[in-house]
Protein backbone atom coordinates (compact mmCIF):
# COMPACT_ATOMS: atom_id res chain seq x y z
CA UNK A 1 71.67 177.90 -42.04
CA UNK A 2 74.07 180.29 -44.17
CA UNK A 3 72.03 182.77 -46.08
CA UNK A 4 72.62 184.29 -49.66
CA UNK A 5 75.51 185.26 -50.89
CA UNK A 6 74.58 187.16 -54.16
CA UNK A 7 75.70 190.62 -54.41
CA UNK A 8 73.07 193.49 -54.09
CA UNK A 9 71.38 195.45 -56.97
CA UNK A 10 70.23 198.83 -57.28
CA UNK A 11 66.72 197.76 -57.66
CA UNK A 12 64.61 198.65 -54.56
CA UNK A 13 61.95 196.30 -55.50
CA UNK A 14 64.23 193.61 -55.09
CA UNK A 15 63.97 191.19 -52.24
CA UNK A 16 65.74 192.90 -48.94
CA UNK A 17 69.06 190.92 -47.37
CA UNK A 18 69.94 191.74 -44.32
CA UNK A 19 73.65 193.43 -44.04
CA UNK A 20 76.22 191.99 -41.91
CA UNK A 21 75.79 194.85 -39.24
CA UNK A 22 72.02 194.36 -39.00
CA UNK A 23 72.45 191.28 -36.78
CA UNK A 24 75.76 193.24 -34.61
CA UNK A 25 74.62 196.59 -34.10
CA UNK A 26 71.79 196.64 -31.37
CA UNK A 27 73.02 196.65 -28.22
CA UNK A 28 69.54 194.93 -27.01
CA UNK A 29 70.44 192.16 -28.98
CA UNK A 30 67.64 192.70 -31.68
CA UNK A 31 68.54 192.35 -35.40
CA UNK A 32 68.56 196.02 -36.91
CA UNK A 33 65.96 195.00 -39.30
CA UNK A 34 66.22 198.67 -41.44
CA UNK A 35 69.48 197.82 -41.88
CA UNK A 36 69.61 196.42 -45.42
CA UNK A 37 70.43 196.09 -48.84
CA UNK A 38 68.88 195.05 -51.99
CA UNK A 39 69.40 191.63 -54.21
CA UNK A 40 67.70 189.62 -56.63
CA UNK A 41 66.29 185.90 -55.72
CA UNK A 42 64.37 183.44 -57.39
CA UNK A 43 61.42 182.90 -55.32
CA UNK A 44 62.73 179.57 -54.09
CA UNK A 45 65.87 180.84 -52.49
CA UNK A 46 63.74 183.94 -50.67
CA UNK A 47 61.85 181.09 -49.39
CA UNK A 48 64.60 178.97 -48.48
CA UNK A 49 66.48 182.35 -46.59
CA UNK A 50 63.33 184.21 -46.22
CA UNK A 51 63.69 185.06 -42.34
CA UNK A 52 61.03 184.16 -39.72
CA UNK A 53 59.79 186.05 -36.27
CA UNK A 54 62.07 184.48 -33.30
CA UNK A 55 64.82 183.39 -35.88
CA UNK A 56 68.66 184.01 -34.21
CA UNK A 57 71.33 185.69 -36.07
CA UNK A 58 74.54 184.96 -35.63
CA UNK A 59 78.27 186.58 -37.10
CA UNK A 60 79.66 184.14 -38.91
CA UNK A 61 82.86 186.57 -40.01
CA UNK A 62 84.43 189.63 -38.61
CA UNK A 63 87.30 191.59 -38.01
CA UNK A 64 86.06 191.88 -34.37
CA UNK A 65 86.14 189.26 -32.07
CA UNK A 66 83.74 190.29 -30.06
CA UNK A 67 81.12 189.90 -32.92
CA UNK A 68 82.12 186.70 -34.10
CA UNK A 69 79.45 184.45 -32.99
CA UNK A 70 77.05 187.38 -31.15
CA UNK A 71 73.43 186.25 -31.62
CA UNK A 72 70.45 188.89 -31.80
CA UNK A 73 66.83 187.79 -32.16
CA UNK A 74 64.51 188.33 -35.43
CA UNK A 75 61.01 189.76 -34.70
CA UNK A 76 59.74 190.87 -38.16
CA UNK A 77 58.73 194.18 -37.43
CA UNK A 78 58.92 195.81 -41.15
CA UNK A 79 56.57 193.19 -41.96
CA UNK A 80 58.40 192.81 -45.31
CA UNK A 81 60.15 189.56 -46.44
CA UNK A 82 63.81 189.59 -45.66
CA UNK A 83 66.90 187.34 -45.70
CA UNK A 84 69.58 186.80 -44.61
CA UNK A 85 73.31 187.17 -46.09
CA UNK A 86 75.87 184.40 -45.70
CA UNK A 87 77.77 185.95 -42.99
CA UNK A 88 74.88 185.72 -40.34
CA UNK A 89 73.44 181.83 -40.19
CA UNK A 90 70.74 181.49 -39.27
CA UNK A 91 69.26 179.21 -35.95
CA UNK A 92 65.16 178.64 -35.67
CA UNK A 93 64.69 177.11 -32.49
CA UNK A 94 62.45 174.75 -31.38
CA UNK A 95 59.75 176.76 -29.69
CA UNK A 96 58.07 173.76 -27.99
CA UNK A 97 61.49 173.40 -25.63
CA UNK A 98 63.20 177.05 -25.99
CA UNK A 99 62.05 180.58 -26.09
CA UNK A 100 64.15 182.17 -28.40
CA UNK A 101 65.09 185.32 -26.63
CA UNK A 102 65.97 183.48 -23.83
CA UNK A 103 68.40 181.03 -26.12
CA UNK A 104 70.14 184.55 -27.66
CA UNK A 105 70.66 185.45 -24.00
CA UNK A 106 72.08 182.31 -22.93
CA UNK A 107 74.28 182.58 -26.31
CA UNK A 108 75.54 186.18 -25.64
CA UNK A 109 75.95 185.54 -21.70
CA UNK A 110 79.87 185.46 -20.78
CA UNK A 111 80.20 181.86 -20.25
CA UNK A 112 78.62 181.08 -24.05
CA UNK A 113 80.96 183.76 -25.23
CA UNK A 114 83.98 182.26 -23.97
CA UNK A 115 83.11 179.08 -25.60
CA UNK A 116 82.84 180.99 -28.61
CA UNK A 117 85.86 183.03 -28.54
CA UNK A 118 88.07 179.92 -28.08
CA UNK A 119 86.40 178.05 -31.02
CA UNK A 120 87.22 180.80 -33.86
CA UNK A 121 90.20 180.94 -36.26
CA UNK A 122 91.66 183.73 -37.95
CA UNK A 123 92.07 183.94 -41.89
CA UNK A 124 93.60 187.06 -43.40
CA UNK A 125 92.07 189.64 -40.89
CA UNK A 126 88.65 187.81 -40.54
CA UNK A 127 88.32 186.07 -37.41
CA UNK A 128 85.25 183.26 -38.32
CA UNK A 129 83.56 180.57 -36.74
CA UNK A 130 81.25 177.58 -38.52
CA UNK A 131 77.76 176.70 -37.85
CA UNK A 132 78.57 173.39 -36.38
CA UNK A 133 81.12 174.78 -34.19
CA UNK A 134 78.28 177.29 -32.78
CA UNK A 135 75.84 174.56 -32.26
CA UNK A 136 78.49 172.73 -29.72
CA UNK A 137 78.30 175.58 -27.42
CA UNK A 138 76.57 174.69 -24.10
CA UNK A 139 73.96 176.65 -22.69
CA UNK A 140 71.61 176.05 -19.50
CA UNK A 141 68.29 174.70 -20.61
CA UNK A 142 65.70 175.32 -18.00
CA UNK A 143 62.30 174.69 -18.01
CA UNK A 144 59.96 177.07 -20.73
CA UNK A 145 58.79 178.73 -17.42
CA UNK A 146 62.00 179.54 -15.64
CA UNK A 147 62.96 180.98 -19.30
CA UNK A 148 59.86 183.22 -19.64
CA UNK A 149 61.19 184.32 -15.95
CA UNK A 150 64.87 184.78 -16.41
CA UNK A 151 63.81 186.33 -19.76
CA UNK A 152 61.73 188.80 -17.99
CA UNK A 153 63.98 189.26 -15.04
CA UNK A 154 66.97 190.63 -17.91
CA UNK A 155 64.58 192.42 -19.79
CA UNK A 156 63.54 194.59 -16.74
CA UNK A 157 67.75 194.77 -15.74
CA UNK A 158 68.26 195.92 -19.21
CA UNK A 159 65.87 198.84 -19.07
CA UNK A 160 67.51 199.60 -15.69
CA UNK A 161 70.66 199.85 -16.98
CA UNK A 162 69.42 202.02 -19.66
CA UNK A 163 67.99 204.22 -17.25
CA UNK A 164 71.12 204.40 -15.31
CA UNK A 165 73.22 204.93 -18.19
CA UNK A 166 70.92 208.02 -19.64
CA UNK A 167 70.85 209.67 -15.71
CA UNK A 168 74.99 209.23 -16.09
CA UNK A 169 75.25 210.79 -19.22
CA UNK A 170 72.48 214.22 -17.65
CA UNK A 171 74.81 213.98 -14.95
CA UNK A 172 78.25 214.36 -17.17
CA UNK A 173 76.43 217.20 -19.52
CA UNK A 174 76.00 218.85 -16.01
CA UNK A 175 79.16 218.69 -15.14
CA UNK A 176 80.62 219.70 -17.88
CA UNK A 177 78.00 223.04 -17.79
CA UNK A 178 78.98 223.63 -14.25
CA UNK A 179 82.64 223.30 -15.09
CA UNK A 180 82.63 225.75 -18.52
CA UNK A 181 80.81 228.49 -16.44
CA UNK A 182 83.21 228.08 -13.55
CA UNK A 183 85.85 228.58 -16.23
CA UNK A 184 84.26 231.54 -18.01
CA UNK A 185 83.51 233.24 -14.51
CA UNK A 186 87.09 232.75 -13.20
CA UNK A 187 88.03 234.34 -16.97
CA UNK A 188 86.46 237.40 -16.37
């Protein structure tokens, strides 16, 4: 579902929508839920856009491809009421068949992504894609127990590669350390 489309207020009171970059940011594929903006609803459209824990985001518009379409998962965290804007829609999935982390992985896995990429259209800069164009994309739909599985399985690669990456970037800073003193001593 497209969310709001009213322009934000100054009013920090005001019910919080979700900015485009909340749902694109994360590289873990969780919305950035802090990342927000202020506007003024009538208590029937927060309820209608009001955003739920294990609701998908998706980039509806974008100047970057590679956003276009990229889901990230919802988890309520602030424990405030939130919505979202009209350029993330919004999927809830059907817990009783699909675990939704494991249906933003599927989306965001290469194979969904190329699906995506060939289904948007560019309009003066913005590269978009529709809501019925995202729900044609095919995933793999295993059973709920060979999701919980694969979802744990990517979880636990995820925090490796995290790992990895960090011990990379120690390793660079040490280089780079070693390589200025070298420099300074030969200087001397």
């Amino acid at each position: 579902m497209n969310g709001v489309s009213k322009g934000p207020t100054r009013d920090e009171s005001a019910t919080e929508v979700l900015r485009i970059s909340a749902g694109t940011s994360r590289k873990d594929f969780y919305v950035n839920e802090n990342d927000f903006k202020h506007v003024d609803l009538k208590d029937s459209e927060i309820e209608k856009h009001k955003l739920l824990k294990g609701d998908l985001l998706s980039c509806r518009y974008n100047g970057n491809l590679h956003y276009v379409g990229r889901f990230s998962e919802y988890r309520g965290e602030t424990g405030k009421t939130q919505v979202n804007p009209d350029k993330l829609i919004r999927f809830r999935i059907d817990t009783s068949k699909h675990l939704p982390r494991y249906v933003c992985y599927a989306a965001n896995a290469h194979s969904s992504r190329t699906q995506i990429e060939a289904m948007c259209s560019t309009t003066a800069g913005n590269i978009g894609l529709s809501a019925a164009k995202i729900k044609t994309v095919v995933i793999p739909t295993p059973s709920l127990e060979n999701q919980r599985r694969i979802v744990t399985k990517v979880d636990e690669l995820m925090i490796l590669c995290d790992t990895l990456k960090a011990k990379l970037q120690s390793a660079q800073i040490t280089q780079q350390t070693l390589t200025d003193s070298i420099v300074e001593q030969a200087v001397l």
